[in-house]
N, C-alpha and C. Protein backbone atom coordinates (compact mmCIF):
# COMPACT_ATOMS: atom_id res chain seq x y z
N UNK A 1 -31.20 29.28 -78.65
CA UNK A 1 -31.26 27.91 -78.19
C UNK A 1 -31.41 27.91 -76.68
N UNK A 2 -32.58 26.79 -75.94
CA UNK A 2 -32.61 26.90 -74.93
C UNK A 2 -31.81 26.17 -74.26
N UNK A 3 -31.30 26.82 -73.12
CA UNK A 3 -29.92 25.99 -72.28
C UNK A 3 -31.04 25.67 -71.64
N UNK A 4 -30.36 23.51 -71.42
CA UNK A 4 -31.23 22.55 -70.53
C UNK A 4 -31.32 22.67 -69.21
N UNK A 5 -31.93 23.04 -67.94
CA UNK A 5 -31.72 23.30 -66.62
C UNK A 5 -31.16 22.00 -65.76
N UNK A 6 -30.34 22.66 -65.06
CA UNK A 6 -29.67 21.42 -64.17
C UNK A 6 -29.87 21.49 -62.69
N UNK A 7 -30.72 20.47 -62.38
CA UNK A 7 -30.94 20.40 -60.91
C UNK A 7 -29.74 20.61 -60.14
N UNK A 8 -29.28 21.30 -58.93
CA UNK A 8 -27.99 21.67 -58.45
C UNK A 8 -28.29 20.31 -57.28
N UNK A 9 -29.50 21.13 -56.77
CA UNK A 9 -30.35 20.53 -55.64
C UNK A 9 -29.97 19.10 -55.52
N UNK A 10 -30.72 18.78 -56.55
CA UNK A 10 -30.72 17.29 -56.72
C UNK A 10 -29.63 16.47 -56.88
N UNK A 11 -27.99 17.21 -57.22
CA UNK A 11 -26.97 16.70 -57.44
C UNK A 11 -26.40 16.87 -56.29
N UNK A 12 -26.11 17.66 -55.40
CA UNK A 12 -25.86 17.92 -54.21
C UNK A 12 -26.02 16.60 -52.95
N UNK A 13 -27.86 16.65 -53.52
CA UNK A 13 -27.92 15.55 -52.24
C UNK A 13 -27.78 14.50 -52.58
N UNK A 14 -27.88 13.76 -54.11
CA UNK A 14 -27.11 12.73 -54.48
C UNK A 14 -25.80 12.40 -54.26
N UNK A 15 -25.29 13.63 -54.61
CA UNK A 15 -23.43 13.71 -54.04
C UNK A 15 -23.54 13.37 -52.44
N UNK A 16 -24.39 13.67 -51.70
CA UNK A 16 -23.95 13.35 -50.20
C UNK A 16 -24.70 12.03 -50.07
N UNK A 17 -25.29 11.58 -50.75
CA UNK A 17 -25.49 10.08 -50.69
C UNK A 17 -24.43 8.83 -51.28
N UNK A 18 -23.45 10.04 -51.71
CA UNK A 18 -21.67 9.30 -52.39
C UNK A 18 -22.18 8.88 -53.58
N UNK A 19 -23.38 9.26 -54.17
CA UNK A 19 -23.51 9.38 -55.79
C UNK A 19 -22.49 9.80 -56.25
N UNK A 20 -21.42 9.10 -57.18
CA UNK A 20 -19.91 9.90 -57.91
C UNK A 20 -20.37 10.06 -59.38
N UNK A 21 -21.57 9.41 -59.71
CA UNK A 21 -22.28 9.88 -61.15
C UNK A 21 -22.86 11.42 -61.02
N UNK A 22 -23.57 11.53 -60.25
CA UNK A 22 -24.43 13.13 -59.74
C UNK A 22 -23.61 14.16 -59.47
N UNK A 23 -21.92 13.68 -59.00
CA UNK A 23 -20.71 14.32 -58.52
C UNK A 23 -20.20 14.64 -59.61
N UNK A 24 -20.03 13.96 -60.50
CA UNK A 24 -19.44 13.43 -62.20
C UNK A 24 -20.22 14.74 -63.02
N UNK A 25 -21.38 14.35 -62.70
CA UNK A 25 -22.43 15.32 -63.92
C UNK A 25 -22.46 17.33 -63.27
N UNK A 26 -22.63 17.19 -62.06
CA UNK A 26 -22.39 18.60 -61.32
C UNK A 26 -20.84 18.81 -61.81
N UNK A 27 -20.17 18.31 -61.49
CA UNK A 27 -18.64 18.92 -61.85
C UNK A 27 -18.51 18.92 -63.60
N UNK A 28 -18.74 18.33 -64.19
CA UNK A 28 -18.88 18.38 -65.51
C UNK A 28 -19.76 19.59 -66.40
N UNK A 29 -20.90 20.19 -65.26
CA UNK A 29 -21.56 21.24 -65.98
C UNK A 29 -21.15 22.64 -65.37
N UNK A 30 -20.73 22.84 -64.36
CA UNK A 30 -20.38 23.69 -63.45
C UNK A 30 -18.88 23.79 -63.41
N UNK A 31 -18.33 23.42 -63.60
CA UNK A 31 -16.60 23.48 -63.59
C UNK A 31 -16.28 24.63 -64.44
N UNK A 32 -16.24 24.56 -65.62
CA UNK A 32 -16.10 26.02 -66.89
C UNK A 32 -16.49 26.87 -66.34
N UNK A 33 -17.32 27.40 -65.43
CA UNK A 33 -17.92 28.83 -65.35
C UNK A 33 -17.43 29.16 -63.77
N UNK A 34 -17.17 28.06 -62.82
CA UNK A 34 -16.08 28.26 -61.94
C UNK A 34 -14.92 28.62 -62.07
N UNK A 35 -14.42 28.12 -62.99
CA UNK A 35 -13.25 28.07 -63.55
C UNK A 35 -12.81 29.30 -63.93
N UNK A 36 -13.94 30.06 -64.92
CA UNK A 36 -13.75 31.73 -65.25
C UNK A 36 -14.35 32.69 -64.37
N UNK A 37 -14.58 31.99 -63.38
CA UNK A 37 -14.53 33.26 -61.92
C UNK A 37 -13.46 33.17 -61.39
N UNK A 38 -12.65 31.75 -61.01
CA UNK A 38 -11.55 31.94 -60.55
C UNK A 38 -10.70 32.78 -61.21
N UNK A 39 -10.50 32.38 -62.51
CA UNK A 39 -9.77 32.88 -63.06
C UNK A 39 -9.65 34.59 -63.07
N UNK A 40 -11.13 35.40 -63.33
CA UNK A 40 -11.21 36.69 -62.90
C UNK A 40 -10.81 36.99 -61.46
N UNK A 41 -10.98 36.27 -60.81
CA UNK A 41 -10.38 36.46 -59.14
C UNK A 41 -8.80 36.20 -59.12
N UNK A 42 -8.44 35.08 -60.03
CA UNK A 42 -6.90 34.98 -58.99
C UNK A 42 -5.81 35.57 -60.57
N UNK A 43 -6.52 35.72 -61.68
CA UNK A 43 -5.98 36.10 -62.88
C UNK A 43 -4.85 35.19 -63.52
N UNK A 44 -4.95 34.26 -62.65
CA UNK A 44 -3.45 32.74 -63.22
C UNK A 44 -4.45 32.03 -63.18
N UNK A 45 -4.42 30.79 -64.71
CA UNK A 45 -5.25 29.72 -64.57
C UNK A 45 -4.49 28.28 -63.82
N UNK A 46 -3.24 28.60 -64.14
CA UNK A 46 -2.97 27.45 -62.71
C UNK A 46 -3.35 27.13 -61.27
N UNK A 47 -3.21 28.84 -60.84
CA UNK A 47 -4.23 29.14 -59.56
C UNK A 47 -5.76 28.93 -59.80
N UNK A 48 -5.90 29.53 -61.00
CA UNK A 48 -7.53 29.15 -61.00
C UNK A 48 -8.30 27.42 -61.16
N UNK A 49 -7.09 26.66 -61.45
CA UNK A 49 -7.91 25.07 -61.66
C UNK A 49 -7.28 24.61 -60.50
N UNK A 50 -6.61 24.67 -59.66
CA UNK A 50 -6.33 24.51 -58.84
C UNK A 50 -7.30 25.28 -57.41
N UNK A 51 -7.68 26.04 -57.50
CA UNK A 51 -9.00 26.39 -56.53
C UNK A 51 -10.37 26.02 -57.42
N UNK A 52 -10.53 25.43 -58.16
CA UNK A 52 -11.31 24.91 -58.49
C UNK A 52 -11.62 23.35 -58.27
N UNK A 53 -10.42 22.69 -58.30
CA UNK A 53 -9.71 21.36 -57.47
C UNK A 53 -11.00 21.63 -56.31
N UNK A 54 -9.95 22.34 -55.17
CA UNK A 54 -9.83 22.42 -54.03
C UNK A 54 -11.20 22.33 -53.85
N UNK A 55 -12.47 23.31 -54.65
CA UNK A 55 -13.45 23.84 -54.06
C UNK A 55 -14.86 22.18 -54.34
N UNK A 56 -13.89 21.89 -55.21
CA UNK A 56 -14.64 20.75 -55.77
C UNK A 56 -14.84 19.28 -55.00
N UNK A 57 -13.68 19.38 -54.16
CA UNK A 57 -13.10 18.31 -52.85
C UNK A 57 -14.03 18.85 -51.71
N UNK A 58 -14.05 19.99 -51.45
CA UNK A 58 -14.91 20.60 -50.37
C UNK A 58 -16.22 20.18 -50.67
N UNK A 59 -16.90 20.23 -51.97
CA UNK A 59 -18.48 20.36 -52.50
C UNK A 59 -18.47 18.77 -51.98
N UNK A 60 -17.61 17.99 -52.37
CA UNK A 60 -17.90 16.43 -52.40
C UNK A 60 -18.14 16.21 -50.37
N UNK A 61 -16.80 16.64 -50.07
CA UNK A 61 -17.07 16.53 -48.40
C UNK A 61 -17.75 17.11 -48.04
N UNK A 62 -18.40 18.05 -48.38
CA UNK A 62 -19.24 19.08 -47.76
C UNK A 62 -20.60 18.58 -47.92
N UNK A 63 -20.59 17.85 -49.08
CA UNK A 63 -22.62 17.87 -49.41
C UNK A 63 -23.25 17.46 -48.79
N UNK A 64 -23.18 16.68 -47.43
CA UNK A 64 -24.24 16.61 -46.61
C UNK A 64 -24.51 17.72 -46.11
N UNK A 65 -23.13 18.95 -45.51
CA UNK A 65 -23.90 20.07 -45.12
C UNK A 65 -25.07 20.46 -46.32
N UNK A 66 -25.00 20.76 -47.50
CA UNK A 66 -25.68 21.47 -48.15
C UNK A 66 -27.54 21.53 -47.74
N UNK A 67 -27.99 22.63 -47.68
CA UNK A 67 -29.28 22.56 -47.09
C UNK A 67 -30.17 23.46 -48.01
N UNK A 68 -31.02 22.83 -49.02
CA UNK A 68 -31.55 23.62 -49.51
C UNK A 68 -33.04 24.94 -49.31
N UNK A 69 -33.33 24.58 -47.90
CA UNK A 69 -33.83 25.50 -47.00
C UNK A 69 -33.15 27.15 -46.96
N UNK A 70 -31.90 27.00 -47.22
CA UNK A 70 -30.91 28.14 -46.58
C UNK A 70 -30.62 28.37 -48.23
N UNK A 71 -30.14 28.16 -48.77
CA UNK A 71 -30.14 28.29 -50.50
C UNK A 71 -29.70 27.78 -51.67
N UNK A 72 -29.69 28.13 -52.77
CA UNK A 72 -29.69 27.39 -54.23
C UNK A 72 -28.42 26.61 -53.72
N UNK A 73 -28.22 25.42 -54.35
CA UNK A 73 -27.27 24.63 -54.23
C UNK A 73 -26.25 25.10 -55.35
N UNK A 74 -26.24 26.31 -56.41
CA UNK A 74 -25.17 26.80 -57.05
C UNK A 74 -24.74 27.59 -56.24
N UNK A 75 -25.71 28.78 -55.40
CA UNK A 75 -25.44 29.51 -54.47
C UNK A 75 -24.15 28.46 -53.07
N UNK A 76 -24.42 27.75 -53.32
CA UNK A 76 -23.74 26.99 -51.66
C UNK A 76 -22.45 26.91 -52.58
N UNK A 77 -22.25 26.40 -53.78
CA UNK A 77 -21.07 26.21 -54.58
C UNK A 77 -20.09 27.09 -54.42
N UNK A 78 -20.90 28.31 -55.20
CA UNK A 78 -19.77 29.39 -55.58
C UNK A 78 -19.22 30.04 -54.38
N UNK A 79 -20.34 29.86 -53.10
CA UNK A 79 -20.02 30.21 -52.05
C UNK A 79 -18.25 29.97 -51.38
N UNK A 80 -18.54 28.63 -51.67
CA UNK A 80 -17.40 27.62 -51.62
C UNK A 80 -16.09 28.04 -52.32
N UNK A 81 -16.19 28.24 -53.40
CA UNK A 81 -15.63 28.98 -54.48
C UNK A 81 -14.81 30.19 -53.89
N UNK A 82 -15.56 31.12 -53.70
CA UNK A 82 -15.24 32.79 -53.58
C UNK A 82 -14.39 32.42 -52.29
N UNK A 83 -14.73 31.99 -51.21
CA UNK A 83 -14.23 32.08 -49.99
C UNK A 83 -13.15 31.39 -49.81
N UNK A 84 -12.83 30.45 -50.18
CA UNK A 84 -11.44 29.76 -50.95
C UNK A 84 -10.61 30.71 -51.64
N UNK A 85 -11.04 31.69 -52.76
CA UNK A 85 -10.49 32.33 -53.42
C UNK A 85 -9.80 33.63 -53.18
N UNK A 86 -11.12 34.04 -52.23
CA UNK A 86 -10.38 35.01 -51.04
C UNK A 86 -9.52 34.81 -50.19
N UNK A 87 -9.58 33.43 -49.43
CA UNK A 87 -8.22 33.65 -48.74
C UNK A 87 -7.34 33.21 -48.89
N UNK A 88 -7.16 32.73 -50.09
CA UNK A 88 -5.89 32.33 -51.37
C UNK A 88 -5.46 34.13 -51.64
N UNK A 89 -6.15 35.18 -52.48
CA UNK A 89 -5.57 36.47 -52.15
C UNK A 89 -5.13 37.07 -51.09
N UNK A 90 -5.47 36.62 -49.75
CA UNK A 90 -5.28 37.37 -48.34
C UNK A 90 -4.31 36.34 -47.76
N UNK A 91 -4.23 35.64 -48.32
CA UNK A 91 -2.44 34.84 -47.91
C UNK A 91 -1.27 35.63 -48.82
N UNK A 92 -1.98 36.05 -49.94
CA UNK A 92 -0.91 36.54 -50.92
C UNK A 92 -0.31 35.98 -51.88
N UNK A 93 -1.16 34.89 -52.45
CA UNK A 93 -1.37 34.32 -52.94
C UNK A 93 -1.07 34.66 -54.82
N UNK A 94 -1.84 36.38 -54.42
CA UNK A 94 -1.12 37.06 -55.72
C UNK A 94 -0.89 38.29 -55.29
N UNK A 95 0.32 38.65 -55.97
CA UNK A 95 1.01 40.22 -55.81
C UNK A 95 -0.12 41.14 -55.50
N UNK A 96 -0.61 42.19 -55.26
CA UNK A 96 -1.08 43.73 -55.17
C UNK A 96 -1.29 43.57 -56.60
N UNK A 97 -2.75 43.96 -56.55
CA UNK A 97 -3.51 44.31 -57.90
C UNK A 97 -2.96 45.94 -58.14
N UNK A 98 -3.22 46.11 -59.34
CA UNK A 98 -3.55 47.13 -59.86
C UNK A 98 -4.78 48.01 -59.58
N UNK A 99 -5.04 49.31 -59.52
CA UNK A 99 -6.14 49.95 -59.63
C UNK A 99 -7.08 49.53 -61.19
N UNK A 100 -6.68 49.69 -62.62
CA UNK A 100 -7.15 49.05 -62.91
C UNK A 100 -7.47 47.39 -63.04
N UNK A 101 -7.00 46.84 -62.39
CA UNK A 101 -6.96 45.27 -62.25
C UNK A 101 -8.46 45.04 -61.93
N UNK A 102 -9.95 45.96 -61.46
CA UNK A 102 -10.67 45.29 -60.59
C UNK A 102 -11.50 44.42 -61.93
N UNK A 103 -12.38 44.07 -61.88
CA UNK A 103 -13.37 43.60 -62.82
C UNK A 103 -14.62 44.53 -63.21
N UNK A 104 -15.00 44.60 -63.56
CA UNK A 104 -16.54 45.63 -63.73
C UNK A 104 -17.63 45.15 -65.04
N UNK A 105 -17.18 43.37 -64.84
CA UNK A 105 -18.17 42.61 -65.46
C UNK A 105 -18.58 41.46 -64.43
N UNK A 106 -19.68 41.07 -64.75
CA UNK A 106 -19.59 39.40 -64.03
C UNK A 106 -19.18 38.22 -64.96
N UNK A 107 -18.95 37.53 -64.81
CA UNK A 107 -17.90 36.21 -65.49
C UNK A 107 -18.66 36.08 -67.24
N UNK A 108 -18.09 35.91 -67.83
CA UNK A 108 -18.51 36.13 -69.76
C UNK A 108 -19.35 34.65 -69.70
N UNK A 109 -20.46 34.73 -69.01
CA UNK A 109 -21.22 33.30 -69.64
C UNK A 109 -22.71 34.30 -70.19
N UNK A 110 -23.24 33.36 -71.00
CA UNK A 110 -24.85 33.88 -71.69
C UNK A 110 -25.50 34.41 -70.07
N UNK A 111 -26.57 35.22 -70.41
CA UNK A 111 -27.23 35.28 -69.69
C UNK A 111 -28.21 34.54 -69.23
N UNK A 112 -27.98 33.55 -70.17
CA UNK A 112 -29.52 32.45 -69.97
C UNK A 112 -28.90 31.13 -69.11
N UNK A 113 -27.34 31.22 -68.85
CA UNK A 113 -26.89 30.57 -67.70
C UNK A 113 -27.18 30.94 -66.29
N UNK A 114 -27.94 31.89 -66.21
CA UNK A 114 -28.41 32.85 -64.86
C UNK A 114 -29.78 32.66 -64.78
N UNK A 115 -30.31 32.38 -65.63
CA UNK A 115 -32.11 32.19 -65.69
C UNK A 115 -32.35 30.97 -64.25
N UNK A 116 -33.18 30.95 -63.69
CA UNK A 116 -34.08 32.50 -63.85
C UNK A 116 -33.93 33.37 -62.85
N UNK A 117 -32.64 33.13 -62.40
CA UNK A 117 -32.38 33.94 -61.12
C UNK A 117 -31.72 35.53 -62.16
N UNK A 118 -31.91 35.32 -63.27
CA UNK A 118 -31.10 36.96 -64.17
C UNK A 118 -31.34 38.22 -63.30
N UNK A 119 -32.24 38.08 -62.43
CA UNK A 119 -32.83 39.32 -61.79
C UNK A 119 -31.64 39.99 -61.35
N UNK A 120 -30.36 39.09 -60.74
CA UNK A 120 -28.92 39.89 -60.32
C UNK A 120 -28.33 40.91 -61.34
N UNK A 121 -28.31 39.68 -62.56
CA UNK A 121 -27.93 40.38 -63.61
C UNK A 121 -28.22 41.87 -63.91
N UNK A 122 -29.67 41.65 -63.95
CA UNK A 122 -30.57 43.00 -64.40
C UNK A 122 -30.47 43.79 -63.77
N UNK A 123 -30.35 43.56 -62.27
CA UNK A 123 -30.17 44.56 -61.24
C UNK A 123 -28.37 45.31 -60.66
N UNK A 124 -27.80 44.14 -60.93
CA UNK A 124 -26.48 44.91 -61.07
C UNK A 124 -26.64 45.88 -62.50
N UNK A 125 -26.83 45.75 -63.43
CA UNK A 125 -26.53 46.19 -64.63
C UNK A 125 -27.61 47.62 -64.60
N UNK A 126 -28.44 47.80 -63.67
CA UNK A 126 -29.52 48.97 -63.24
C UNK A 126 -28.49 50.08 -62.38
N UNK A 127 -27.26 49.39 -61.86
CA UNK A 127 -26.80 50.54 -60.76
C UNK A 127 -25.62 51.19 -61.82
N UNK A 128 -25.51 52.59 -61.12
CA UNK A 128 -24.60 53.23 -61.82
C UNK A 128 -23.20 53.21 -61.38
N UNK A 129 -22.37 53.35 -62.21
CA UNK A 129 -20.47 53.02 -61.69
C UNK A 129 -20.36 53.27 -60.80
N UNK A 130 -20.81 54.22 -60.17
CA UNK A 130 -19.96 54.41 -58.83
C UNK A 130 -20.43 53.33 -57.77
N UNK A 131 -21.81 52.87 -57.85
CA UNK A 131 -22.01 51.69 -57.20
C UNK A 131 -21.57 50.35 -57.24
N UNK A 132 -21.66 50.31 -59.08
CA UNK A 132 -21.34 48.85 -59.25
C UNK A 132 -19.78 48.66 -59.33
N UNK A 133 -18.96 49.61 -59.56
CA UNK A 133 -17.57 49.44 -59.50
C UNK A 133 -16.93 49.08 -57.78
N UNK A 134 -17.21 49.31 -57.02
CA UNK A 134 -16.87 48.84 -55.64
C UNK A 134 -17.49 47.79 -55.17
N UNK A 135 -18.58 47.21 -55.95
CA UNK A 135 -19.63 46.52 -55.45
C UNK A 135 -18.75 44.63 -56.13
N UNK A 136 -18.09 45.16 -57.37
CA UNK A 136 -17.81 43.92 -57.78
C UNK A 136 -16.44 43.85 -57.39
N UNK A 137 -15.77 45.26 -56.93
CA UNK A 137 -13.78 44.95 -56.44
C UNK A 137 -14.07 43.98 -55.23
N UNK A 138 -15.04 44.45 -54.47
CA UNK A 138 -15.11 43.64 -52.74
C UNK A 138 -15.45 42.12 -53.17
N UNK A 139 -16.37 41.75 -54.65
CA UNK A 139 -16.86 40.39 -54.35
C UNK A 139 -15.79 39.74 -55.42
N UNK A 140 -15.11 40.54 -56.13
CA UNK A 140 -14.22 39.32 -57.18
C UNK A 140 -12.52 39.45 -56.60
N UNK A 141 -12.16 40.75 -55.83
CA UNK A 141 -11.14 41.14 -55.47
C UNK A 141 -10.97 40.36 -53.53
N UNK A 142 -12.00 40.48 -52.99
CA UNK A 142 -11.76 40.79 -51.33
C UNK A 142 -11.72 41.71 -50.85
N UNK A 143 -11.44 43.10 -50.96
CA UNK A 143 -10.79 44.21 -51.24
C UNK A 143 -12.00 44.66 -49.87
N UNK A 144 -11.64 45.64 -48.78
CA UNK A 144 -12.56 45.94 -47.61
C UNK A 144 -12.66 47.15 -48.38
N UNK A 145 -13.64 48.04 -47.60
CA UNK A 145 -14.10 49.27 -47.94
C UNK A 145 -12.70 49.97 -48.03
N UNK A 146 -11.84 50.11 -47.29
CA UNK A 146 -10.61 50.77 -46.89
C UNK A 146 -9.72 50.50 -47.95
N UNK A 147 -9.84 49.30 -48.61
CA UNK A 147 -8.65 49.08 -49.59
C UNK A 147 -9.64 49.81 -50.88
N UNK A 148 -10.76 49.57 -50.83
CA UNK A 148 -11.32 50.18 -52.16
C UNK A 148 -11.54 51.70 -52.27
N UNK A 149 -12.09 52.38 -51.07
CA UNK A 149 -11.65 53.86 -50.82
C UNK A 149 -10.10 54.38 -51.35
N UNK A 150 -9.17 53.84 -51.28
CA UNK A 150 -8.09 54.12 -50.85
C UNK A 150 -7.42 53.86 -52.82
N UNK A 151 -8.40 53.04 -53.80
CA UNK A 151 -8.01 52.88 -54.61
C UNK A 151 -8.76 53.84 -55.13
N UNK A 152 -10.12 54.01 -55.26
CA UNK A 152 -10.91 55.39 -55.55
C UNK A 152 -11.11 56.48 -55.28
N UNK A 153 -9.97 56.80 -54.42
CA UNK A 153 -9.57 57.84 -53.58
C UNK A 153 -11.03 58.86 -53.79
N UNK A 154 -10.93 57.88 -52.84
CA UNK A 154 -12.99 58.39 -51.68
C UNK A 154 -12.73 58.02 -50.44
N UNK A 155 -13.67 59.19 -49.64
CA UNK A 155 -13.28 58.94 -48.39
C UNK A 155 -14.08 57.38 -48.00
N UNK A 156 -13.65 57.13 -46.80
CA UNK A 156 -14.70 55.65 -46.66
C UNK A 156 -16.03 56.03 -46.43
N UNK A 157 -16.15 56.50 -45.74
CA UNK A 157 -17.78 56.76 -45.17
C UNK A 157 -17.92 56.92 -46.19
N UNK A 158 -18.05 57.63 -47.43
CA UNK A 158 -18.45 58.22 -48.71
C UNK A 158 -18.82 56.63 -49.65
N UNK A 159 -17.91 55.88 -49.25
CA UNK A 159 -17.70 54.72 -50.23
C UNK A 159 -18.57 53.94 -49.48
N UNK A 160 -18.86 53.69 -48.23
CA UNK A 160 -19.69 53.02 -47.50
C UNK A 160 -21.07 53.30 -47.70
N UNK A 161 -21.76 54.57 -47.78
CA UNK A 161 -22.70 54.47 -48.25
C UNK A 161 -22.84 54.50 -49.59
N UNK A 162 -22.42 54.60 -50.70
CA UNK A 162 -22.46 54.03 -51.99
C UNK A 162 -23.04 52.96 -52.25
N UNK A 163 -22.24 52.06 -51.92
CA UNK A 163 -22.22 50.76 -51.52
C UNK A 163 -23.49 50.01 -50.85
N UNK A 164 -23.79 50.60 -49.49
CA UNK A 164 -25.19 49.69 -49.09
C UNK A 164 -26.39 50.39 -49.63
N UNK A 165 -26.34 51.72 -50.47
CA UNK A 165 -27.36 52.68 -51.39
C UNK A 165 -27.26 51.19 -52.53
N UNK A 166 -26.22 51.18 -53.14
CA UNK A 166 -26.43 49.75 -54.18
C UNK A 166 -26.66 48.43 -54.21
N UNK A 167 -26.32 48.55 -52.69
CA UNK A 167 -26.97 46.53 -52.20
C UNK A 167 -28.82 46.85 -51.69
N UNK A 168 -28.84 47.92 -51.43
CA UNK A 168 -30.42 48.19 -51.30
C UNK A 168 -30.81 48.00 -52.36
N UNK A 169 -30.71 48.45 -53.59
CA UNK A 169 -31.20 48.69 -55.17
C UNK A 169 -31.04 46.80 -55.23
N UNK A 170 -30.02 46.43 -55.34
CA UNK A 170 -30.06 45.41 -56.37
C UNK A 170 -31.13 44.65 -55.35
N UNK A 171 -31.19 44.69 -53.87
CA UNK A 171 -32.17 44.04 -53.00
C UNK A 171 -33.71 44.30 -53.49
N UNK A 172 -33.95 45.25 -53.64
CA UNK A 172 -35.09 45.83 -54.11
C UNK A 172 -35.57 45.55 -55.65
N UNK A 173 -34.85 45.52 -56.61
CA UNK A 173 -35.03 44.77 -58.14
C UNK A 173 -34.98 43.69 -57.89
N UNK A 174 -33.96 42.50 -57.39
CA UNK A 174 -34.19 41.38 -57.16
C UNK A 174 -35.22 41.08 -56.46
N UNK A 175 -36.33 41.70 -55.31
CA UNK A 175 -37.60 41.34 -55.49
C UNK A 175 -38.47 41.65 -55.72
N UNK A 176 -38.10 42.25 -56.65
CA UNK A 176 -39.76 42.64 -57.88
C UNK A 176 -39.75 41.81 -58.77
């Protein structure tokens, strides 16, 4: 079944025109899959609808910044999202993860919720563990090279180039 495409764009700048229908319909299709990133990020769903709140108050005040020159208006979202979520963990927000605690999936939606940008998909899913396992602690965790070295007991430099060897790759599949 084909999932219907949802202008982000177009809800965005409606939202900064104080459209609360366009605000209504973006938060209504996009909320669930925020919701299970937070949730992989902060691992409490109280914390997680609650930075989902938060990020959702920001999208509304924020949407005049939004500029779709600079990028996807889901991209400006989750942006919103993660960076909230990070420094909700770097307040301490939650105890010290576990070594196994990191993630080494991206959030359980179809893949055809990614269309047609899947190219991430495809291209994370092209690199091998040792890339993609540090690659997703830093973006779902916060976690600096130093905290993730230090959990993969690798030296940093070692883990550092891993790392921009795998943001090259997925750079390089994502534009082919």
């Amino acid at each position: 079944m084909a999932v219907p495409s949802f202008n982000y764009d177009a809800a965005l700048i409606a939202s900064a025109r104080g459209d609360q229908n366009a605000f209504q319909n973006l938060y209504q299709h996009e909320a669930p899959r925020m919701l299970a990133l937070g949730m992989k990020m902060l691992a409490q769903r109280s914390e997680a609808e609650e930075l989902v709140r938060d990020a959702f108050v920001l999208i509304w005040k924020n949407a005049e910044s939004y500029d779709p020159l600079i990028s996807t208006g889901r991209a400006w979202m989750y942006s919103i999202l993660r960076y909230r979520a990070l420094s909700r963990l770097r307040r301490g927000a939650r105890a010290h993860m576990a070594e196994q605690d990191y993630t080494d999936s991206l959030p359980d939606t179809p893949l055809a919720d990614f269309a047609p940008r899947s190219s991430l998909v495809r291209a994370m899913g092209a690199l091998d563990e040792r890339q993609r396992k540090p690659i997703l602690m830093a973006f779902y965790n916060g976690y600096t090279y130093e905290q993730i070295a230090a959990r993969l007991k690798l030296p940093a430099t070692q883990l550092k180039a891993q790392v921009q060897e795998g943001l090259r790759q997925i750079h390089t599949l994502c534009q082919a």
